[in-house]
Protein backbone atom coordinates (compact mmCIF):
# COMPACT_ATOMS: atom_id res chain seq x y z
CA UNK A 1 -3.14 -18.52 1.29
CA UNK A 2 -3.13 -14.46 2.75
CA UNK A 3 -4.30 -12.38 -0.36
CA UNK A 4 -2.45 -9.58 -1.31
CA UNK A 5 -3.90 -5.85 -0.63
CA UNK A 6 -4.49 -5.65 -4.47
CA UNK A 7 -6.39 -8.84 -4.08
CA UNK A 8 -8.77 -7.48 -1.05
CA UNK A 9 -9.18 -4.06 -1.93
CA UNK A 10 -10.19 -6.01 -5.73
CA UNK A 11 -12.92 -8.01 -3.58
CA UNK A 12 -14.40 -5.11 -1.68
CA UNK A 13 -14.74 -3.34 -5.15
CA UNK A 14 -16.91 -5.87 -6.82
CA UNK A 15 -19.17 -6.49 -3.51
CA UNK A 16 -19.67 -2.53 -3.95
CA UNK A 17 -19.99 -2.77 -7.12
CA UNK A 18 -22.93 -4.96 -6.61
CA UNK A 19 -25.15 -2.92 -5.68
CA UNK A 20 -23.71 0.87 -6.33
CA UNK A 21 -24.65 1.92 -9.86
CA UNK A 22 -24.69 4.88 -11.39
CA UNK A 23 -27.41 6.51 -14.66
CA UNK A 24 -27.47 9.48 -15.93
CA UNK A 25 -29.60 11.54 -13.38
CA UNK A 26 -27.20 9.91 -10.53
CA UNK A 27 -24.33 8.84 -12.00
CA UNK A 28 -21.81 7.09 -9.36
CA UNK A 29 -18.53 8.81 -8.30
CA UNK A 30 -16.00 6.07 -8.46
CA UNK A 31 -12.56 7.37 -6.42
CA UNK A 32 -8.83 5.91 -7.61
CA UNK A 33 -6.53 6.83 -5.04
CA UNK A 34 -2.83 6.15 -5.87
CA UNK A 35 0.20 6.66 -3.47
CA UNK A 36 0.47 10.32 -4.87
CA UNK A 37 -2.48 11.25 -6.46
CA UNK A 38 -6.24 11.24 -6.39
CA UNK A 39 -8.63 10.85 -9.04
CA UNK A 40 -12.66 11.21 -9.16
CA UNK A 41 -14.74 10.40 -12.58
CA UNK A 42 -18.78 10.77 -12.32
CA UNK A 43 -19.81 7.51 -14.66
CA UNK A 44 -23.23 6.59 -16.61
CA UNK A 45 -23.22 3.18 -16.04
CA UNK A 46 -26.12 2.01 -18.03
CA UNK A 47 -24.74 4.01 -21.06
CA UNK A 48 -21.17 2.94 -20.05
CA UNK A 49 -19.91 6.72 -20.53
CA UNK A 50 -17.84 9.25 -18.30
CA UNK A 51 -19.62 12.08 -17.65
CA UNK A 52 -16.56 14.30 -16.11
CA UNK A 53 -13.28 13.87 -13.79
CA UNK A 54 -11.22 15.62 -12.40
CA UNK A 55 -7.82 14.49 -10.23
CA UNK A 56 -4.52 16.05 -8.01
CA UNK A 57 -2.87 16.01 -11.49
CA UNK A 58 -5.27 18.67 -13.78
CA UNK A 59 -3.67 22.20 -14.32
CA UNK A 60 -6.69 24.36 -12.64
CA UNK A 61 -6.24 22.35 -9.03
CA UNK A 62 -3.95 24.10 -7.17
CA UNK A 63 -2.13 21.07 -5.34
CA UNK A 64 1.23 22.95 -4.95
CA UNK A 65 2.40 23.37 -1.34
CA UNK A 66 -0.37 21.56 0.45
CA UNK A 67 -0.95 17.66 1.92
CA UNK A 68 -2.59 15.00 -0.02
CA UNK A 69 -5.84 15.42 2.52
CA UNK A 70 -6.49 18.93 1.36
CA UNK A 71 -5.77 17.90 -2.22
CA UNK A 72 -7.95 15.43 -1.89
CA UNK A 73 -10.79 18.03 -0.93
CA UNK A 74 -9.84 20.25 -4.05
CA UNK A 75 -10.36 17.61 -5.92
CA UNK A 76 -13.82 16.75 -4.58
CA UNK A 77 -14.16 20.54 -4.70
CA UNK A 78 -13.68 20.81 -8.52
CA UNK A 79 -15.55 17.48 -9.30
CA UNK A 80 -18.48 19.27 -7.56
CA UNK A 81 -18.21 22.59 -9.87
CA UNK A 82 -17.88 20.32 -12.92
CA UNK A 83 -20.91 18.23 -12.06
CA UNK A 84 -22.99 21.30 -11.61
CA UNK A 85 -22.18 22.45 -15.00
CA UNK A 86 -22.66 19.02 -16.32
CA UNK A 87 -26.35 19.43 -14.88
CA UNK A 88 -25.73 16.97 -11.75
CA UNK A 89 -26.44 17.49 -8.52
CA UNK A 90 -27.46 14.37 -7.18
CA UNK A 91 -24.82 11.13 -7.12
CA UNK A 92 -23.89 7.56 -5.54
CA UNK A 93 -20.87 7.47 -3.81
CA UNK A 94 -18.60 4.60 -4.86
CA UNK A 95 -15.66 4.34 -2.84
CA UNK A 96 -13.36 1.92 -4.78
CA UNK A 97 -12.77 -0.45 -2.52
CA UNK A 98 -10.58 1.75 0.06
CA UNK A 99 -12.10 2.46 3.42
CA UNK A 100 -13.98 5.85 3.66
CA UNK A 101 -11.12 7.55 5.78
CA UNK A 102 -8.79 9.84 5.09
CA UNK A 103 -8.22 11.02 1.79
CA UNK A 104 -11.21 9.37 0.03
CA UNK A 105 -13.31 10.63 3.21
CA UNK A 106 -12.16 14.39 2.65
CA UNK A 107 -12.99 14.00 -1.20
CA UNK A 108 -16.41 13.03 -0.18
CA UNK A 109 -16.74 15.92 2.18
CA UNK A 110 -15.16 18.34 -0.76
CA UNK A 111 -17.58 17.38 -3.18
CA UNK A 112 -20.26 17.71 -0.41
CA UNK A 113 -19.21 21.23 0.29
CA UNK A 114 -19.57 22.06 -3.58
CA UNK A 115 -22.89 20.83 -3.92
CA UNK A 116 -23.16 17.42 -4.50
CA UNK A 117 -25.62 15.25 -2.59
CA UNK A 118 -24.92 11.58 -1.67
């Protein structure tokens, strides 16, 4: 029986899962991507706590008039500025079981270009 994309994508995320963890000094960055928005948490794992988020959908990201790609950056962008005041500046990228192009590729590169380092 062909699995559904639910089903697959649901696979890849526990084999990341795994071995991608994330404490308090390097808390992972798990990415949700929906068909219209984009949303980034940094998560304590071994305390089981969110540490910050941010997504296309918060008031203070500018998403009007621009492509879900470049949203997708803001995003990263802000998650970045957030962490930094949170005192992180060191994470593990956890990609949620989507492929690492596109969108969840250019909030990668967003968060890169505010300071994180993965």
């Amino acid at each position: 029986m062909a699995l559904s994309k639910e089903d697959r994508r649901q696979r890849l995320r526990y084999r990341i899962r795994k071995t991608v963890s994330g404490t308090e000094q390097r808390p992972r960055l798990a990415v949700f991507r929906s068909n219209k928005e984009i949303y980034a948490q940094l998560i304590d794992d071994v305390n089981g706590k969110t540490i910050t988020a941010a997504s296309s959908r918060d008031k203070d990201i500018d998403v009007a008039n621009v492509d879900k790609t470049e949203a997708a950056k803001r995003v990263g962008m802000a998650i970045a500025e957030k962490a930094t005041k949170a005192g992180v500046d060191t994470i593990t990228f956890d990609r949620g079981g989507y492929l690492y192009h596109g969108r969840v590729k250019s909030l990668a590169e967003g968060a890169r270009e505010g300071g994180l380092k993965f």
